[in-house]
PDB file of N, CA and C in Angstrom:
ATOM      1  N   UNK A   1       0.842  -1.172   0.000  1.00  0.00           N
ATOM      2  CA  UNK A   1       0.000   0.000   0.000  1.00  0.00           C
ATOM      3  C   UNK A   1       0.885   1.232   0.000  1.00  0.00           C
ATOM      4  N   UNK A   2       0.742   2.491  -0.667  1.00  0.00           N
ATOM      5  CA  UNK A   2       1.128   3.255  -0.813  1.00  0.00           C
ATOM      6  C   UNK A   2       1.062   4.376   0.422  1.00  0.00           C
ATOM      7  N   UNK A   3       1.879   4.909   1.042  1.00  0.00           N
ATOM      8  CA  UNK A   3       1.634   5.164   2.403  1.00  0.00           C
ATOM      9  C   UNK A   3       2.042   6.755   1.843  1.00  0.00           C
ATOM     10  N   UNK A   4       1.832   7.217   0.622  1.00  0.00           N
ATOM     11  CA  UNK A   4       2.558   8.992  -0.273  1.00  0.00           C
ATOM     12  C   UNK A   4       1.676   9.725   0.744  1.00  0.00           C
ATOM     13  N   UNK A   5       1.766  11.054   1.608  1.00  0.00           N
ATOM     14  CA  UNK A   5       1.057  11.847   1.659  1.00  0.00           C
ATOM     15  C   UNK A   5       1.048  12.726   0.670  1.00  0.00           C
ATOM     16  N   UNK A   6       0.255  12.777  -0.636  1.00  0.00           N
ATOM     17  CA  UNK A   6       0.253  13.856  -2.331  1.00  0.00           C
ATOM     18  C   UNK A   6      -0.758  15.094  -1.853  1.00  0.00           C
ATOM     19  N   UNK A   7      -1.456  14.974  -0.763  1.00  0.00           N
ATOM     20  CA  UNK A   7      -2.518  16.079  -0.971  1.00  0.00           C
ATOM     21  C   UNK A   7      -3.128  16.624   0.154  1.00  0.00           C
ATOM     22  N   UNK A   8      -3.973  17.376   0.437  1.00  0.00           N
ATOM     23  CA  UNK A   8      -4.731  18.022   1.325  1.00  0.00           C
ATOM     24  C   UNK A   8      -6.391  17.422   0.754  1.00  0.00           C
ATOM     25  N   UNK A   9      -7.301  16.919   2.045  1.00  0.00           N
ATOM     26  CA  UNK A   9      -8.796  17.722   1.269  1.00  0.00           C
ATOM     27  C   UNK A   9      -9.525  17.702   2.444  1.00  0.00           C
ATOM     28  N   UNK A  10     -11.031  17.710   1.901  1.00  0.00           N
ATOM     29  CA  UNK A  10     -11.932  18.773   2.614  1.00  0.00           C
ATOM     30  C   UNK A  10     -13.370  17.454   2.639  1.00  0.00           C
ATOM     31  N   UNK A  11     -13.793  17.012   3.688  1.00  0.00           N
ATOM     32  CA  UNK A  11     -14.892  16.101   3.821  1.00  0.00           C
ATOM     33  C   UNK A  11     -16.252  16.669   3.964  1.00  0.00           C
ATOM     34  N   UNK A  12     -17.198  17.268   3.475  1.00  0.00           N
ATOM     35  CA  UNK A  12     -18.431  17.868   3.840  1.00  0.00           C
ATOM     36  C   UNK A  12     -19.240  16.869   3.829  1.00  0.00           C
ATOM     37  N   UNK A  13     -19.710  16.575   5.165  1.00  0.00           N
ATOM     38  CA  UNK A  13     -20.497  15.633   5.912  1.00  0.00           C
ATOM     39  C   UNK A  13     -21.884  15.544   6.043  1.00  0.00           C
ATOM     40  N   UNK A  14     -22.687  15.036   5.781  1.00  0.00           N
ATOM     41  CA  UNK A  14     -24.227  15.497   5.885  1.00  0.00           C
ATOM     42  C   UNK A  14     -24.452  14.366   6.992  1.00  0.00           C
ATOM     43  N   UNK A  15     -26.041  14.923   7.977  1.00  0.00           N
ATOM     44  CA  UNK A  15     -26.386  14.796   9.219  1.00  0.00           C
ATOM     45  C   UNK A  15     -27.809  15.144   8.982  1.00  0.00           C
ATOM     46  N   UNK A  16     -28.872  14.115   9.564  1.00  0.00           N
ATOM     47  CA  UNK A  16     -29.572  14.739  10.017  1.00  0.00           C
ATOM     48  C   UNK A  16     -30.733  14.863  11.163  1.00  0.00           C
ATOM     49  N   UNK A  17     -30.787  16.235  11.178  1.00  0.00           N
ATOM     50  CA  UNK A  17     -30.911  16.990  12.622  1.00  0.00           C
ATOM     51  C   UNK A  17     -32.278  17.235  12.647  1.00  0.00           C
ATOM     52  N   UNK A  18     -32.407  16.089  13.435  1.00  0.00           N
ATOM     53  CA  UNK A  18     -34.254  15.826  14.061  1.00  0.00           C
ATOM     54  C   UNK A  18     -34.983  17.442  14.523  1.00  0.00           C
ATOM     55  N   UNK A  19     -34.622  18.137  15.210  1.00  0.00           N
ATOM     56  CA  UNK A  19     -34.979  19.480  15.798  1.00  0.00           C
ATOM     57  C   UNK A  19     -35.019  20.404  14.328  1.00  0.00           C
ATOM     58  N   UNK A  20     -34.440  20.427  13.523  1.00  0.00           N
ATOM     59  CA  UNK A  20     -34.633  21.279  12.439  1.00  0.00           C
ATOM     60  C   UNK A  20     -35.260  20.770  11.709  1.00  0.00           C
ATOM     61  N   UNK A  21     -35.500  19.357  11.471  1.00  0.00           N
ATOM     62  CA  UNK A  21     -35.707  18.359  10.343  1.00  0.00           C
ATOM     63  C   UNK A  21     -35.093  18.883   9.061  1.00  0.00           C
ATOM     64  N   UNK A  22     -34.485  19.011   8.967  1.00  0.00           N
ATOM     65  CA  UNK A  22     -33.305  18.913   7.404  1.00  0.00           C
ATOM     66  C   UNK A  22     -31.893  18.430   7.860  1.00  0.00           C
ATOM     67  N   UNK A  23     -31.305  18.390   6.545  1.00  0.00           N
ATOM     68  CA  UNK A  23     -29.562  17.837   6.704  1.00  0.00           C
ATOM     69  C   UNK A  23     -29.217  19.119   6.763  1.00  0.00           C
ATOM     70  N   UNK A  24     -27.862  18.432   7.886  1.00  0.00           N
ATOM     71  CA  UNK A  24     -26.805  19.824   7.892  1.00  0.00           C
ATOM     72  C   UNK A  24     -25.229  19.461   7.959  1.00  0.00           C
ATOM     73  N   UNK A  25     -24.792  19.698   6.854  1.00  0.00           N
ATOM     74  CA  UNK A  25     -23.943  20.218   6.471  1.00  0.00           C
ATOM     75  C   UNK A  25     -22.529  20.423   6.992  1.00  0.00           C
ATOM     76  N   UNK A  26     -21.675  19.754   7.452  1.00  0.00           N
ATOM     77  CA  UNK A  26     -20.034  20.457   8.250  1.00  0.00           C
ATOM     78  C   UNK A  26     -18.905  19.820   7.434  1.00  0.00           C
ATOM     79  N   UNK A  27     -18.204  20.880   7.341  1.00  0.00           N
ATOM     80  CA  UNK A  27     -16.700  20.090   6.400  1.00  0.00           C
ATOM     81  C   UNK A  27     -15.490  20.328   7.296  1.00  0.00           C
ATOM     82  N   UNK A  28     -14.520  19.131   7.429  1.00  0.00           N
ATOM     83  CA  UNK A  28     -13.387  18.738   8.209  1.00  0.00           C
ATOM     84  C   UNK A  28     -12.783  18.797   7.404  1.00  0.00           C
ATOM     85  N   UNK A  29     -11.617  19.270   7.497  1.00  0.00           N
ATOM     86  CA  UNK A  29     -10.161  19.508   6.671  1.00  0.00           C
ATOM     87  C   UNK A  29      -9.120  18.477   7.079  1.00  0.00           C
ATOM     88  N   UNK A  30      -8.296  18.205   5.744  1.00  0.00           N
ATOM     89  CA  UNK A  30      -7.566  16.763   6.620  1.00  0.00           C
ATOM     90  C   UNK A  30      -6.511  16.964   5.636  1.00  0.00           C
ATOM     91  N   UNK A  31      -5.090  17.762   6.558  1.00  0.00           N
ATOM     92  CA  UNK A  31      -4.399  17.698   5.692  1.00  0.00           C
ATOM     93  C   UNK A  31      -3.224  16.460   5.756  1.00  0.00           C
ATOM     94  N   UNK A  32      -2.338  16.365   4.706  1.00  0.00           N
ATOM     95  CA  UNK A  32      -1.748  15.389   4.629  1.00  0.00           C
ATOM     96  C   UNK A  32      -2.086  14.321   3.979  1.00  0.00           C
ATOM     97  N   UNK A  33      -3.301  13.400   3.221  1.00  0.00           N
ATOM     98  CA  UNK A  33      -3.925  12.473   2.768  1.00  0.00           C
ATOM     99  C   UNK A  33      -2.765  11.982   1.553  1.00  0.00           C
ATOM    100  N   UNK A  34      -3.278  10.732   1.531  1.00  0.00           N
ATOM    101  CA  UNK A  34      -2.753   9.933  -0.094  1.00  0.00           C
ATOM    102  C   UNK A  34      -4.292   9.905  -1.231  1.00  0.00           C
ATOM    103  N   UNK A  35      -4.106  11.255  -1.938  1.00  0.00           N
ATOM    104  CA  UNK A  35      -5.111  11.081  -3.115  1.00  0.00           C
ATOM    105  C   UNK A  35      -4.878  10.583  -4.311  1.00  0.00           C
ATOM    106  N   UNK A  36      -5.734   9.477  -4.753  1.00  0.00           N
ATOM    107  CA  UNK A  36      -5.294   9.024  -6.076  1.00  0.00           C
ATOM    108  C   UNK A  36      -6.792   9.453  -6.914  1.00  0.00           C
ATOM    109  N   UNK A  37      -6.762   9.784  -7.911  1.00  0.00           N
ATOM    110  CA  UNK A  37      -8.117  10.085  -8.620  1.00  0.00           C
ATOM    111  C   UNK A  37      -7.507   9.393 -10.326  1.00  0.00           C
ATOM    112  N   UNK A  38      -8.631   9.135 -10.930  1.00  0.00           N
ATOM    113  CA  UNK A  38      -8.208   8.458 -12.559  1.00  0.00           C
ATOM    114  C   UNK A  38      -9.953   9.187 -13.355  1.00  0.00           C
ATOM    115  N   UNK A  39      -9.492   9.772 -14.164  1.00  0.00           N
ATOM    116  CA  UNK A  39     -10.489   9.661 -15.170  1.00  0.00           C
ATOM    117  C   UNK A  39     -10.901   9.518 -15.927  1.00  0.00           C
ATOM    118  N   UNK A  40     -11.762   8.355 -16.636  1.00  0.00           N
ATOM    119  CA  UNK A  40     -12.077   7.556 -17.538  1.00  0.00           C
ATOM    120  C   UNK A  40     -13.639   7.938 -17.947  1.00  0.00           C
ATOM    121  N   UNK A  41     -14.079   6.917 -19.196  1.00  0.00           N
ATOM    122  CA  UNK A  41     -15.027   6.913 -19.652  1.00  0.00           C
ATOM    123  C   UNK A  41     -16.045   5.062 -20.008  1.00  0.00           C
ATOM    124  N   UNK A  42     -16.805   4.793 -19.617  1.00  0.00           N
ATOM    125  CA  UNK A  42     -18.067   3.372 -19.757  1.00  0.00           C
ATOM    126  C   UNK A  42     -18.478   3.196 -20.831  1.00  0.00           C
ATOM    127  N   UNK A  43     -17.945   2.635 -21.880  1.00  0.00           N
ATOM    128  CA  UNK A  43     -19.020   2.528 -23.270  1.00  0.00           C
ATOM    129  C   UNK A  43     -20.244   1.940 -22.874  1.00  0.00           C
ATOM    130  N   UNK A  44     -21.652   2.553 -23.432  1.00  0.00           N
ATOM    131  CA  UNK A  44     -22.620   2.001 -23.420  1.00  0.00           C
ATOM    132  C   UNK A  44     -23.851   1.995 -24.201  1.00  0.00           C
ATOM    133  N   UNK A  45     -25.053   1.555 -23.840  1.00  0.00           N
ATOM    134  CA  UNK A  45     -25.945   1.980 -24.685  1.00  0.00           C
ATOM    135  C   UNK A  45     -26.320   2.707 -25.751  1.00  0.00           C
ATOM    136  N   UNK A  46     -26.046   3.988 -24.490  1.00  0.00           N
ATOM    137  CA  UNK A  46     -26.729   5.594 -25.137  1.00  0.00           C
ATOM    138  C   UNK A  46     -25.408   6.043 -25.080  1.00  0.00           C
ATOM    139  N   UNK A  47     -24.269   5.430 -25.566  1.00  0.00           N
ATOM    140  CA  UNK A  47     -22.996   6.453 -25.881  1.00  0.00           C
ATOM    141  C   UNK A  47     -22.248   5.776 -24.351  1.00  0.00           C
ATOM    142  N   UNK A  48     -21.267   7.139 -24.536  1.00  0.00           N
ATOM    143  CA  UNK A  48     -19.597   6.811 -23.198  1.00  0.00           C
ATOM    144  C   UNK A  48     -20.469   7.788 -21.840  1.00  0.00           C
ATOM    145  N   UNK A  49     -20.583   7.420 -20.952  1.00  0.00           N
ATOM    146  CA  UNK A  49     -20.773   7.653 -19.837  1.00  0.00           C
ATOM    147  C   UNK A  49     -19.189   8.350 -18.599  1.00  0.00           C
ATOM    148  N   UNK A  50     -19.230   9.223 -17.736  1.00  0.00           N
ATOM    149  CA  UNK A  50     -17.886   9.402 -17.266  1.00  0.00           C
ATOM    150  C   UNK A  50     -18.033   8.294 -16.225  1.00  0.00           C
ATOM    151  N   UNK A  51     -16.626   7.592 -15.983  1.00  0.00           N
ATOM    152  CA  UNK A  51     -16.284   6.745 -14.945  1.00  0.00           C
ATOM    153  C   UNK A  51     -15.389   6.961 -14.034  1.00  0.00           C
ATOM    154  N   UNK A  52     -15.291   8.609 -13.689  1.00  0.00           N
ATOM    155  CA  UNK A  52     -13.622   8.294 -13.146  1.00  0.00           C
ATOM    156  C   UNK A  52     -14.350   8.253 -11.559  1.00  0.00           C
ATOM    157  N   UNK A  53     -12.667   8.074 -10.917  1.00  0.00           N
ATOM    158  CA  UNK A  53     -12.711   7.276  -9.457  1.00  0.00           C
ATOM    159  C   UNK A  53     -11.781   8.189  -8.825  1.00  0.00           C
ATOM    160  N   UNK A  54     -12.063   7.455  -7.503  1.00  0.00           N
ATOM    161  CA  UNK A  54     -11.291   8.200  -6.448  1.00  0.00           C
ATOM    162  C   UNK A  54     -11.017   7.211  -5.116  1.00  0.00           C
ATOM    163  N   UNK A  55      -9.634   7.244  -5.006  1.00  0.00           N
ATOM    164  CA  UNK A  55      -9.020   6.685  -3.521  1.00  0.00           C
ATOM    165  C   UNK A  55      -8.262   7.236  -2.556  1.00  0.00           C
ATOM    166  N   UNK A  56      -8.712   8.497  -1.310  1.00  0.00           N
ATOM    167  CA  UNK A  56      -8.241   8.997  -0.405  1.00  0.00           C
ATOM    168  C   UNK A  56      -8.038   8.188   1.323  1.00  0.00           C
ATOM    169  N   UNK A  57      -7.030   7.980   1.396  1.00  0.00           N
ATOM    170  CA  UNK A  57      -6.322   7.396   2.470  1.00  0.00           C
ATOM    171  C   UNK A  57      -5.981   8.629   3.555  1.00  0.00           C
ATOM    172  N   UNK A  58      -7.064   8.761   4.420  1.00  0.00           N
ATOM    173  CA  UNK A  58      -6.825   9.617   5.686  1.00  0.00           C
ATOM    174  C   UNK A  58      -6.363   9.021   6.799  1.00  0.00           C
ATOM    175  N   UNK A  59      -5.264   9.465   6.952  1.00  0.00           N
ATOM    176  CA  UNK A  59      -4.062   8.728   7.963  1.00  0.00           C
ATOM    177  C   UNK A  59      -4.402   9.218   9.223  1.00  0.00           C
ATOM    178  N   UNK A  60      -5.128   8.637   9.996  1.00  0.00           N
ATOM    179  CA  UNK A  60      -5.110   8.976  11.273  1.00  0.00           C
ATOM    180  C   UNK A  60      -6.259   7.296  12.217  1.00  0.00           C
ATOM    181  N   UNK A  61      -6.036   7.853  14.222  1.00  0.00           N
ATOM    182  CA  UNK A  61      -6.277   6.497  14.740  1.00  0.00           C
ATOM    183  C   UNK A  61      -7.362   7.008  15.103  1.00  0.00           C
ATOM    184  N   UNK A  62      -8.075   7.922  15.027  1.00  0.00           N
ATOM    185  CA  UNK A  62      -8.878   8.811  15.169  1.00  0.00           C
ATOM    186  C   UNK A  62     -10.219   8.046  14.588  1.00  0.00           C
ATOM    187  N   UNK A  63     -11.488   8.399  15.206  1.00  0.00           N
ATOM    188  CA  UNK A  63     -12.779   8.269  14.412  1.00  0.00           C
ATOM    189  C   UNK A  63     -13.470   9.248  13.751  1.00  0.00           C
ATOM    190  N   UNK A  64     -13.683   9.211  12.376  1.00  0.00           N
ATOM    191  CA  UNK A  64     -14.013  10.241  11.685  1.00  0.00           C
ATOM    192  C   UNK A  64     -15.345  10.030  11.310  1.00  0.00           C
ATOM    193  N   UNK A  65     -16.404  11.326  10.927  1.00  0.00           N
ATOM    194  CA  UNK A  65     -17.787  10.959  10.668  1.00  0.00           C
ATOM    195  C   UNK A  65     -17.645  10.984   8.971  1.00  0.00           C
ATOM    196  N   UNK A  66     -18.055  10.061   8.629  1.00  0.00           N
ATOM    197  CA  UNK A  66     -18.006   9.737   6.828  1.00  0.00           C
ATOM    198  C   UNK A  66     -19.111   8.996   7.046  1.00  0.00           C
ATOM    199  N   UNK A  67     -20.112   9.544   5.638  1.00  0.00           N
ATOM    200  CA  UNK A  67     -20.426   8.314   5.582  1.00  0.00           C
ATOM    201  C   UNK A  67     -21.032   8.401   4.272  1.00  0.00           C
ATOM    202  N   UNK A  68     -21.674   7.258   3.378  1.00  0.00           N
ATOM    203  CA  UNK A  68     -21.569   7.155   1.797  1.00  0.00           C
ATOM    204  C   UNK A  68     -22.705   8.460   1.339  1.00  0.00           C
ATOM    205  N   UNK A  69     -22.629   9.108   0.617  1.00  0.00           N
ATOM    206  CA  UNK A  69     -23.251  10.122   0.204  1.00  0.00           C
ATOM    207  C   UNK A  69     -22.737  11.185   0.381  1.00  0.00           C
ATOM    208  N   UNK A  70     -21.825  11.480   1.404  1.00  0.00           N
ATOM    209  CA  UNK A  70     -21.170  12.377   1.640  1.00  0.00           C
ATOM    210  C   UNK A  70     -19.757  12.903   0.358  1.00  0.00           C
ATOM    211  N   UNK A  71     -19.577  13.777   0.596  1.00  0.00           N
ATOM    212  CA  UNK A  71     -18.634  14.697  -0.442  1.00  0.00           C
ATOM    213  C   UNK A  71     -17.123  15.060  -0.123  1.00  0.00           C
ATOM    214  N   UNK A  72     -16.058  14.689  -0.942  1.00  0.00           N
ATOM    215  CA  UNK A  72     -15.395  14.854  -0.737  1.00  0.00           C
ATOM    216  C   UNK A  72     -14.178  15.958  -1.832  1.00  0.00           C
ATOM    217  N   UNK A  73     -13.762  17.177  -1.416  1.00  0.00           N
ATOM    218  CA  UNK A  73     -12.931  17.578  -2.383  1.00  0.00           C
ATOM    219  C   UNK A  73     -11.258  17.948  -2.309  1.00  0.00           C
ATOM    220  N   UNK A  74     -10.716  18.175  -3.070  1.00  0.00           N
ATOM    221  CA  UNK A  74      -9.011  18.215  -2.340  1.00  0.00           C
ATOM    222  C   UNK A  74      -9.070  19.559  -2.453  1.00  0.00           C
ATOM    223  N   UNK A  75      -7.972  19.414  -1.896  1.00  0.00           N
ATOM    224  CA  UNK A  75      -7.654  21.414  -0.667  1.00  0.00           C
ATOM    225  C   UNK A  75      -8.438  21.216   0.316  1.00  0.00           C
ATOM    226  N   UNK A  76      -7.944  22.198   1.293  1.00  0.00           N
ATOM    227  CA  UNK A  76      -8.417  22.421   2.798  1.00  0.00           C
ATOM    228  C   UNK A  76      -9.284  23.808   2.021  1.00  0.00           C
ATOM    229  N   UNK A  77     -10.927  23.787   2.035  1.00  0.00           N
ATOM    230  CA  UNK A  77     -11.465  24.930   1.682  1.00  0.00           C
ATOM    231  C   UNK A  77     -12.687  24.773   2.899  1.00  0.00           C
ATOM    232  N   UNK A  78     -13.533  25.964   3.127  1.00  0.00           N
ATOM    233  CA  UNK A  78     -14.330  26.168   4.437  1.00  0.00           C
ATOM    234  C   UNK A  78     -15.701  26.528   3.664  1.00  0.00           C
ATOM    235  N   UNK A  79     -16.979  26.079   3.481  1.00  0.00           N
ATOM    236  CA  UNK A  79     -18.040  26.651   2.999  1.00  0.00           C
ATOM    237  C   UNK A  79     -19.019  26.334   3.706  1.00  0.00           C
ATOM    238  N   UNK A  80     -20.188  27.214   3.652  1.00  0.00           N
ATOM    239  CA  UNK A  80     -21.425  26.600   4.451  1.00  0.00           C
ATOM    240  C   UNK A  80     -22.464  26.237   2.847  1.00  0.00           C
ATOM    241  N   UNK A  81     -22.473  24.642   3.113  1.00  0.00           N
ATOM    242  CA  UNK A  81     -23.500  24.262   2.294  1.00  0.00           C
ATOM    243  C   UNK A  81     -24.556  23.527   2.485  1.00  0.00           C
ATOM    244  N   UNK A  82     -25.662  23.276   1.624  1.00  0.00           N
ATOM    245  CA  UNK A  82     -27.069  22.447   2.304  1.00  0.00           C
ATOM    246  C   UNK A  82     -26.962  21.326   1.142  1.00  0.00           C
ATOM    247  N   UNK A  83     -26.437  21.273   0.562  1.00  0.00           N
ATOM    248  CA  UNK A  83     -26.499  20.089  -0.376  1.00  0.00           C
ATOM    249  C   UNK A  83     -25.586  19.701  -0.979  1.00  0.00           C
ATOM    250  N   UNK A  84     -25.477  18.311  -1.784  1.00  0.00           N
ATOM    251  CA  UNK A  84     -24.253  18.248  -2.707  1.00  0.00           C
ATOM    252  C   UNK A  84     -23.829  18.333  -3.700  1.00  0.00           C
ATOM    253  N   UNK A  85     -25.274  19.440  -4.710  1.00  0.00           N
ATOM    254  CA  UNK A  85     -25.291  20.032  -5.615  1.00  0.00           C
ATOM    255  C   UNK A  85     -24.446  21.270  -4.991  1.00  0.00           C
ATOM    256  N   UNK A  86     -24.734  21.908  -4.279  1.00  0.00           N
ATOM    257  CA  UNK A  86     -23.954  22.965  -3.439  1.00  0.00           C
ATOM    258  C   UNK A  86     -22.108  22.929  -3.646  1.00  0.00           C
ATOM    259  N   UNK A  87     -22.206  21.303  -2.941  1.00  0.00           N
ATOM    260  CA  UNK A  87     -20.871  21.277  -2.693  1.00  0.00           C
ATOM    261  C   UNK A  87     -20.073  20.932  -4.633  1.00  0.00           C
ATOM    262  N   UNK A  88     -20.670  20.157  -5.327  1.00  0.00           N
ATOM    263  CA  UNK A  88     -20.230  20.370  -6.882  1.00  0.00           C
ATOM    264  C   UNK A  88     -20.168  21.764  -7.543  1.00  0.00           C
ATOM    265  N   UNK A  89     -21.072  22.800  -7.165  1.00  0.00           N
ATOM    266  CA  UNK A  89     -21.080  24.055  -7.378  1.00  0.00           C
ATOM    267  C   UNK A  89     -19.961  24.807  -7.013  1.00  0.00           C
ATOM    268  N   UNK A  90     -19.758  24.422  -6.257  1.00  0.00           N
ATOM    269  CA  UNK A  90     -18.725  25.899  -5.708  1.00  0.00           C
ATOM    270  C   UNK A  90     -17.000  25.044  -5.942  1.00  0.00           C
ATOM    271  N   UNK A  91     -17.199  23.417  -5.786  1.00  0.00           N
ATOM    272  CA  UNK A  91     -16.441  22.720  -6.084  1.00  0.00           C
ATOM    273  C   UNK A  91     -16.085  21.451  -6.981  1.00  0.00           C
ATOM    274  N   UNK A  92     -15.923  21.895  -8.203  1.00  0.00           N
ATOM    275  CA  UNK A  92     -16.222  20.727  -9.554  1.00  0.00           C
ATOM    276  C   UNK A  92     -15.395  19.780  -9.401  1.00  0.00           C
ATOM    277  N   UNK A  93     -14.115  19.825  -8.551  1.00  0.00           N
ATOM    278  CA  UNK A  93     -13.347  18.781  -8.540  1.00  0.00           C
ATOM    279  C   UNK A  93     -13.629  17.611  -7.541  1.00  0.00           C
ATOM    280  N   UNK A  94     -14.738  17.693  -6.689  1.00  0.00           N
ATOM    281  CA  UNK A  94     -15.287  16.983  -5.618  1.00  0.00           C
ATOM    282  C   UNK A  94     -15.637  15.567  -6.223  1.00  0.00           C
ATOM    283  N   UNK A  95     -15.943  14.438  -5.026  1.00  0.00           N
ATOM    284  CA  UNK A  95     -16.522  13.227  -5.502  1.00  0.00           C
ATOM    285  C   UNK A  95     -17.790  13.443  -4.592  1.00  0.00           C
ATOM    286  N   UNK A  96     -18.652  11.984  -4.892  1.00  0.00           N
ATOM    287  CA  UNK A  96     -19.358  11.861  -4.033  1.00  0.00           C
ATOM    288  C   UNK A  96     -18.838  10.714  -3.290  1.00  0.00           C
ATOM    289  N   UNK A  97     -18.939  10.150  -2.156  1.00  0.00           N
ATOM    290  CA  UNK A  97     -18.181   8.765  -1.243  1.00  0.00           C
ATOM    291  C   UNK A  97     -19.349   7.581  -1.591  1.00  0.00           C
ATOM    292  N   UNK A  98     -18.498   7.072  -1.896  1.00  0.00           N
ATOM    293  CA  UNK A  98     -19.079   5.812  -2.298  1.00  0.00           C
ATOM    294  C   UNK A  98     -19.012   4.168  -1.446  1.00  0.00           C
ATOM    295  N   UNK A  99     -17.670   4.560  -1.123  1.00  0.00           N
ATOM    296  CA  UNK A  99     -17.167   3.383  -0.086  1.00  0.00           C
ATOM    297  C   UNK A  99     -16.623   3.609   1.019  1.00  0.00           C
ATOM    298  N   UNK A 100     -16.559   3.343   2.216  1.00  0.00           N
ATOM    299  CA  UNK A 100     -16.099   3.263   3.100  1.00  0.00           C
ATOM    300  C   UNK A 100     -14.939   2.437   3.737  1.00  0.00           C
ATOM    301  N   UNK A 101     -14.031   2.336   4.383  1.00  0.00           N
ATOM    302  CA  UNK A 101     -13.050   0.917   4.693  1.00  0.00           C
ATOM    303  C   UNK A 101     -12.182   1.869   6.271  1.00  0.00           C
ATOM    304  N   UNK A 102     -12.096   0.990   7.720  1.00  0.00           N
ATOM    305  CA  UNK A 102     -11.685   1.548   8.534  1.00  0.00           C
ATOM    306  C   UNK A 102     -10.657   0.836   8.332  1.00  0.00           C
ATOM    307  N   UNK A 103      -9.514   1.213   8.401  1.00  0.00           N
ATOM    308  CA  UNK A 103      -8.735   0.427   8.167  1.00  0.00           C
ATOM    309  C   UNK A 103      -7.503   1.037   9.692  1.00  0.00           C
ATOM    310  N   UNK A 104      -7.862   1.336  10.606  1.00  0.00           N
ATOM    311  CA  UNK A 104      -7.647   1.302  11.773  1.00  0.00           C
ATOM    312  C   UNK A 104      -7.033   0.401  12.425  1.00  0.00           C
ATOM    313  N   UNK A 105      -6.024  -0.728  12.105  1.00  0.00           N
ATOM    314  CA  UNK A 105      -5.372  -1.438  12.211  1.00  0.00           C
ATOM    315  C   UNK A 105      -4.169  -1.973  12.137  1.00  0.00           C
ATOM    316  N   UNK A 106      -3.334  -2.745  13.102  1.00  0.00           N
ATOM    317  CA  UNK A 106      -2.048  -3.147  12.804  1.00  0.00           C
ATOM    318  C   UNK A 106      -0.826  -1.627  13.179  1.00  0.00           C
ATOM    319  N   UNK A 107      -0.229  -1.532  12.345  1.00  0.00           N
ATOM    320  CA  UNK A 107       0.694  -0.272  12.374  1.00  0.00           C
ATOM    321  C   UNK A 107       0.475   0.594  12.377  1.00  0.00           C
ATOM    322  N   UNK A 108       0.867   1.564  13.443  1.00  0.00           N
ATOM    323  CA  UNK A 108       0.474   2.908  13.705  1.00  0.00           C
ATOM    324  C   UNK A 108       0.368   3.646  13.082  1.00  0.00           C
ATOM    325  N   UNK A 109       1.691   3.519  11.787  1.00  0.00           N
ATOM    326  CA  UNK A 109       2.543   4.405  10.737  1.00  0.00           C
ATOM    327  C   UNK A 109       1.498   4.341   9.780  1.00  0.00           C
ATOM    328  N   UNK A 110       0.808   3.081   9.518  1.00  0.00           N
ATOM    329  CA  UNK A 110      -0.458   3.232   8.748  1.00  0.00           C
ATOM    330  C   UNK A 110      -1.776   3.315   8.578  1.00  0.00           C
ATOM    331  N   UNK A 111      -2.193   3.551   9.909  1.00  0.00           N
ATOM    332  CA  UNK A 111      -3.517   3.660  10.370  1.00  0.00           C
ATOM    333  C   UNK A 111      -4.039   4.565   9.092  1.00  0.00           C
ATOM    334  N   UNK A 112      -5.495   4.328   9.091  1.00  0.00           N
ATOM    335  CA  UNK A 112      -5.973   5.163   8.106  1.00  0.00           C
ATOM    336  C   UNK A 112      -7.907   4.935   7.849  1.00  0.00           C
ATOM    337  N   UNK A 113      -8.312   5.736   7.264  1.00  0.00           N
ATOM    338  CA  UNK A 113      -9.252   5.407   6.385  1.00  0.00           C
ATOM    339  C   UNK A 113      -9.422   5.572   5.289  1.00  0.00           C
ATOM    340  N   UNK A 114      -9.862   4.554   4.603  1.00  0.00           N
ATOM    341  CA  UNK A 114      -9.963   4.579   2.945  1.00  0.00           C
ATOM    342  C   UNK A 114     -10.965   4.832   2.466  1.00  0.00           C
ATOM    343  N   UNK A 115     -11.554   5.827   1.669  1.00  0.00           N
ATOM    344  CA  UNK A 115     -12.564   6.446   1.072  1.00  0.00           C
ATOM    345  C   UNK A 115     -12.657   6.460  -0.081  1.00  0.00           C
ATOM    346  N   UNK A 116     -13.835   5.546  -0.726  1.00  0.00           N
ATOM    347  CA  UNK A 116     -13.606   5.701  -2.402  1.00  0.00           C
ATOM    348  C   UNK A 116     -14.972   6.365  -2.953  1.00  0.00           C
ATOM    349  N   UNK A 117     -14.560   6.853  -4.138  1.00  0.00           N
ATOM    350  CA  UNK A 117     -15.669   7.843  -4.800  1.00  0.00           C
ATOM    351  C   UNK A 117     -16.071   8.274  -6.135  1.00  0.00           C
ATOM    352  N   UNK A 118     -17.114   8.355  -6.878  1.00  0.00           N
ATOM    353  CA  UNK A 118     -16.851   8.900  -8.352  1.00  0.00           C
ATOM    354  C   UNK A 118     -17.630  10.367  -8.198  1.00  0.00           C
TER     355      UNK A 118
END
C-alpha cells in the first residue's frame, strides 16, 4: 500500500438533525492524505458515460464521521453548504463517497481510512 502523503482535502459531511428536520452540512479539513483520482469513460448503450474514481487514504487512529453520500474535495477549503449540488457548485473537482473501509489497524505508521468515490 502506498503510504505517499500527495494532498490536502476537505470532507463535507451530511447529518440529520431531528430538531430542524433537514440535513446539515459540516466540512473537516484533513491535511496530509494519499489522493489518487483516474479519469475515464463506460461505453454504453446511449454512448460513453464518465467513470472516473477516487481513492483517499486519511491517515489517522482517530474516528471520523463519513459516511456514503457524503462529499469529498481536495484542498483544505471552508463553505457553508445544504447540499451536494452545493458542494459540486462551488467545487467541480469533488466526488461523491461511495465506499467506506476503517482500516484502523495493525501499524500505527499506517492507520488510516480509505474512502472511495466517483
Amino acid at each position: 500500500m502506498n503510504g505517499a502523503k500527495n494532498a490536502d482535502c476537505t470532507l463535507f459531511h451530511k447529518e440529520w438533525d431531528e430538531a430542524a428536520r433537514r440535513d446539515i452540512w459540516t466540512c473537516t479539513q484533513f491535511p496530509g492524505v494519499s489522493w489518487y483520482s483516474k479519469t475515464g469513460a463506460q461505453p454504453g448503450t446511449a454512448g460513453e458515460t464518465a467513470s472516473d474514481t477516487l481513492v483517499v487514504r486519511i491517515f489517522t487512529q482517530d474516528a471520523i464521521a463519513v459516511d456514503v453520500g457524503d462529499m469529498i474535495t481536495p484542498s483544505l477549503v471552508s463553505a457553508a453548504v445544504t447540499s451536494s449540488a452545493d458542494v459540486l457548485k462551488m467545487f467541480p473537482d469533488s466526488f461523491k463517497v461511495l465506499r467506506i473501509r476503517d482500516n484502523r489497524r495493525g501499524s500505527l505508521r499506517m492507520q488510516h481510512w480509505r474512502i472511495e468515490g466517483e
